[in-house]
C-alpha atoms as a PDB file:
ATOM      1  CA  UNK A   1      69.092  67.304 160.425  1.00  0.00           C
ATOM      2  CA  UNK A   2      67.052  70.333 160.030  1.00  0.00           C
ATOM      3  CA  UNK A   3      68.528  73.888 159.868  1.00  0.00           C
ATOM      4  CA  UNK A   4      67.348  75.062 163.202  1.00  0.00           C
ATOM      5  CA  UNK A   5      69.742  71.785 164.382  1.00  0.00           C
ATOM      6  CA  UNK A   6      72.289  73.039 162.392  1.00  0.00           C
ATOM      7  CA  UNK A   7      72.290  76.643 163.605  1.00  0.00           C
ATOM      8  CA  UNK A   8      72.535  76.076 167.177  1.00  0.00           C
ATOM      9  CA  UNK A   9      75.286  73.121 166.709  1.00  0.00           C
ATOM     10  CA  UNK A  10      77.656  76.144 164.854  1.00  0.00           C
ATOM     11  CA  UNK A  11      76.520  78.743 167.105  1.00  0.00           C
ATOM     12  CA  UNK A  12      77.599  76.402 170.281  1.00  0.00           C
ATOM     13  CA  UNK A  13      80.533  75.410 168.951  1.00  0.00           C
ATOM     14  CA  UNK A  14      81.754  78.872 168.346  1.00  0.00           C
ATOM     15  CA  UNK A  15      80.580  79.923 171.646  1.00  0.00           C
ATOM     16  CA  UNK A  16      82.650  77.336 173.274  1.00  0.00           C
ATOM     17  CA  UNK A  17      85.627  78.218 170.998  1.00  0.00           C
ATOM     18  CA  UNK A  18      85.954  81.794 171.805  1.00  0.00           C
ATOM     19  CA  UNK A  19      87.211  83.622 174.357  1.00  0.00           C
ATOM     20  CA  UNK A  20      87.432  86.746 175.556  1.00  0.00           C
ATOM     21  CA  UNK A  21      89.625  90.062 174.183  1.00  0.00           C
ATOM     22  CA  UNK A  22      92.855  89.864 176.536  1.00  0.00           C
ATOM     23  CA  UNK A  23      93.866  93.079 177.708  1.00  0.00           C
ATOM     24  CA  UNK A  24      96.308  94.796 180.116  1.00  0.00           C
ATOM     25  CA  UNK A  25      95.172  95.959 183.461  1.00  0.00           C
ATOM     26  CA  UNK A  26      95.488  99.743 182.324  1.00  0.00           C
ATOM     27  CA  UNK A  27      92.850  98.813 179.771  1.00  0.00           C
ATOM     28  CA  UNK A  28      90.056  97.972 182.419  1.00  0.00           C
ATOM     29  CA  UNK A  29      88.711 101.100 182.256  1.00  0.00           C
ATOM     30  CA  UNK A  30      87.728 101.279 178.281  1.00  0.00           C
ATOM     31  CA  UNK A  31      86.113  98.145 178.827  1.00  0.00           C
ATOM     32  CA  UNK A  32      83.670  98.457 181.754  1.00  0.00           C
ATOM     33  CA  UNK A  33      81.026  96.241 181.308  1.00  0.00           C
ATOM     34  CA  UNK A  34      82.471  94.203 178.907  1.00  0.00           C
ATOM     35  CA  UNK A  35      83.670  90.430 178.863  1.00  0.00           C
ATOM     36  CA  UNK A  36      87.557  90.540 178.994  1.00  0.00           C
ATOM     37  CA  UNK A  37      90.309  88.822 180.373  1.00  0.00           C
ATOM     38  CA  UNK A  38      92.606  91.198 182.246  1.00  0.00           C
ATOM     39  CA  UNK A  39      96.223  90.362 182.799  1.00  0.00           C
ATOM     40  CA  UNK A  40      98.969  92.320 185.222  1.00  0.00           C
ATOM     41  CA  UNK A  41     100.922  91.820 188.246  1.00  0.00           C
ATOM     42  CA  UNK A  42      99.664  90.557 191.144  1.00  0.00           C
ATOM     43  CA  UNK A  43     100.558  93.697 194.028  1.00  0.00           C
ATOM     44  CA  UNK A  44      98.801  92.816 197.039  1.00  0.00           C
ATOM     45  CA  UNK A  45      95.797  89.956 198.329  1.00  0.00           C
ATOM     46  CA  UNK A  46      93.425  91.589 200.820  1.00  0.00           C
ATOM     47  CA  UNK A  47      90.541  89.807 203.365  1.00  0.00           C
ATOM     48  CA  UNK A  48      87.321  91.255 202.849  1.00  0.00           C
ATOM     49  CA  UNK A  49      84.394  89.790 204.754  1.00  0.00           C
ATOM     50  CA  UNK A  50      83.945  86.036 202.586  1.00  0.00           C
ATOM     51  CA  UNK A  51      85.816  87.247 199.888  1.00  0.00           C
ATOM     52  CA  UNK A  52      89.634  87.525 199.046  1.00  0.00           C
ATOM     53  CA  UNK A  53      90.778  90.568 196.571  1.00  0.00           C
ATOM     54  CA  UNK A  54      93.439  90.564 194.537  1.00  0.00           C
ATOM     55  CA  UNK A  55      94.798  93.676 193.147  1.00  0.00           C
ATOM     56  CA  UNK A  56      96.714  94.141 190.196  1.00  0.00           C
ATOM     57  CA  UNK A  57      99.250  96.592 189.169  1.00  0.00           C
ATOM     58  CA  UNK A  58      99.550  98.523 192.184  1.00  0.00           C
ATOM     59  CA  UNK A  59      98.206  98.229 195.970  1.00  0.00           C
ATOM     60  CA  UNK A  60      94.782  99.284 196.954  1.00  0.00           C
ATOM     61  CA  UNK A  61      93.451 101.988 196.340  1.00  0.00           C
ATOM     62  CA  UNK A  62      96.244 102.461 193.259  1.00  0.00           C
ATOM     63  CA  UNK A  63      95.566  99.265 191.991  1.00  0.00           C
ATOM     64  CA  UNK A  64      94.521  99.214 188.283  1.00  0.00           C
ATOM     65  CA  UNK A  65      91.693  96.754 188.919  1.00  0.00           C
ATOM     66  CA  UNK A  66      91.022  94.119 191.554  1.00  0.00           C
ATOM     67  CA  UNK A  67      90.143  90.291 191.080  1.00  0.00           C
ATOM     68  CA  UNK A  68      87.028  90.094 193.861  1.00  0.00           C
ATOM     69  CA  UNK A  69      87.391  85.785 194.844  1.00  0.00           C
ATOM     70  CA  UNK A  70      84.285  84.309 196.904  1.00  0.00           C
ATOM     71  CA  UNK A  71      85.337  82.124 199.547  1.00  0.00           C
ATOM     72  CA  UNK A  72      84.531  78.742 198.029  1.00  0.00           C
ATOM     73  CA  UNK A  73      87.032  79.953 195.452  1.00  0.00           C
ATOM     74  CA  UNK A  74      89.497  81.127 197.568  1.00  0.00           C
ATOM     75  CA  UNK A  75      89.925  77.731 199.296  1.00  0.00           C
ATOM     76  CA  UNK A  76      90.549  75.894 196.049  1.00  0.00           C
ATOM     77  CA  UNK A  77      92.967  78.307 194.589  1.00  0.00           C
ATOM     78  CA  UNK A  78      94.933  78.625 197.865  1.00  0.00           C
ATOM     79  CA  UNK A  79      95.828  74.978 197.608  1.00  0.00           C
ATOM     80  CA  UNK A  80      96.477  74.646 194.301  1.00  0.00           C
ATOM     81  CA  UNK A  81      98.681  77.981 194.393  1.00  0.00           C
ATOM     82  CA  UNK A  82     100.142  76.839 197.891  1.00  0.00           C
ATOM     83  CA  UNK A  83      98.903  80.296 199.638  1.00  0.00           C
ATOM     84  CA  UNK A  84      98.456  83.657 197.928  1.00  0.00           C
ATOM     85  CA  UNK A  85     101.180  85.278 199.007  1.00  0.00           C
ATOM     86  CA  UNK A  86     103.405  82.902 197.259  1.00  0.00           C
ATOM     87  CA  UNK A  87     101.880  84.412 193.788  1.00  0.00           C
ATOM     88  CA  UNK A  88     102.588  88.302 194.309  1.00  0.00           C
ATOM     89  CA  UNK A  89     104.722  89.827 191.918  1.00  0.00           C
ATOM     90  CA  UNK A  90     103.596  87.178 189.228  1.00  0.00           C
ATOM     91  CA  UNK A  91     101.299  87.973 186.362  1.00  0.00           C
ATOM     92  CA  UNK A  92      97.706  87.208 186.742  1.00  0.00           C
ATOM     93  CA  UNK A  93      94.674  87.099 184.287  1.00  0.00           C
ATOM     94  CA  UNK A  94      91.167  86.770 185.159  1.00  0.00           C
ATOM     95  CA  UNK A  95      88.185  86.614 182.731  1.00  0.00           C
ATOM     96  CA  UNK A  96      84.930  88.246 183.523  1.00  0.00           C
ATOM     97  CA  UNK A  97      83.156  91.542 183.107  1.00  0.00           C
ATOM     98  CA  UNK A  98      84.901  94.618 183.850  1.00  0.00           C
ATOM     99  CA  UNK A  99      82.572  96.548 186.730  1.00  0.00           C
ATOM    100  CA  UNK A 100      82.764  99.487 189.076  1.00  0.00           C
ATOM    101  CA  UNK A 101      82.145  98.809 192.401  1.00  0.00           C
ATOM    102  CA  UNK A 102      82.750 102.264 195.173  1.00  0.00           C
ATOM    103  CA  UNK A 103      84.514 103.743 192.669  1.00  0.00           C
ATOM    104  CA  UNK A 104      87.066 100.438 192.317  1.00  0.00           C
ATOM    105  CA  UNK A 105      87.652  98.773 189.027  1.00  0.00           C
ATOM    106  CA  UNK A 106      86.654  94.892 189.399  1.00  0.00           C
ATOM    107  CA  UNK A 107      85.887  91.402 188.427  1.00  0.00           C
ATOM    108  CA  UNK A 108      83.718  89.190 190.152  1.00  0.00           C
ATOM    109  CA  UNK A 109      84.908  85.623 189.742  1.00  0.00           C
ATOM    110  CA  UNK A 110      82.443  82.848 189.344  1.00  0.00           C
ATOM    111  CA  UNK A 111      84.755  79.716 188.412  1.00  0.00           C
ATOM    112  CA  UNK A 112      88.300  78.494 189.475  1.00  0.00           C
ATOM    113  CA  UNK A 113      88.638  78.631 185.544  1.00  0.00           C
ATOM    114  CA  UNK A 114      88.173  81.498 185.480  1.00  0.00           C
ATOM    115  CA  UNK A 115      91.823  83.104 187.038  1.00  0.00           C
ATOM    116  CA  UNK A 116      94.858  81.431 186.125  1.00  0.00           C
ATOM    117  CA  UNK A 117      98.842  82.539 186.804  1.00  0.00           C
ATOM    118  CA  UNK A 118     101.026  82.666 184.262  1.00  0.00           C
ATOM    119  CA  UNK A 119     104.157  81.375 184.876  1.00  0.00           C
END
């Protein structure tokens, strides 16, 4: 193998290996714009439009941030979590990047594997 084969074989392997900085919901903040995951206590699920939110550590607006869940999402999660309301009050962590969105702490989620209870 040449080096250039070499390179990208470590650099994907590390890639796949790693994973975001974990951090508590309070934390958000000092990482806006960053890759995280962000753990805290499910307070509240709310219907927007297509998309379910889920805030954490407090009820909208006082929530600390809020998991933003497209509706293609939503469906699978609500089956495997048997309905969202059976998950408040348990901790939640969702990986993504930190953003501000009308003045709200958020993160967009792109993958079911992305958001995950812990139990």
């Amino acid at each position: 193998m040449n080096k250039l084969t070499l390179i990208c074989i470590s650099l994907l392997s590390f890639s796949a290996f790693s994973s975001p900085d974990k951090i508590a919901s309070h934390e958000a903040y000092n990482h806006l714009n960053s890759l995280v995951t962000v753990c805290g206590q499910l307070s509240d699920v709310r219907k927007l439009r297509e998309n379910i939110k889920l805030d954490v550590d407090g009820k909208y607006p006082n929530s600390n941030i809020s998991f933003s869940v497209n509706s293609n999402i939503a469906k699978k999660l609500q089956k495997k979590w048997e309905g969202f309301k059976n998950t408040e009050g348990q901790t939640i962590c969702a990986s993504g990047v930190v953003e501000e969105v009308r003045g709200e702490l958020q993160i967009t989620l792109h993958h079911q594997r992305d958001i995950e209870i812990i139990k």
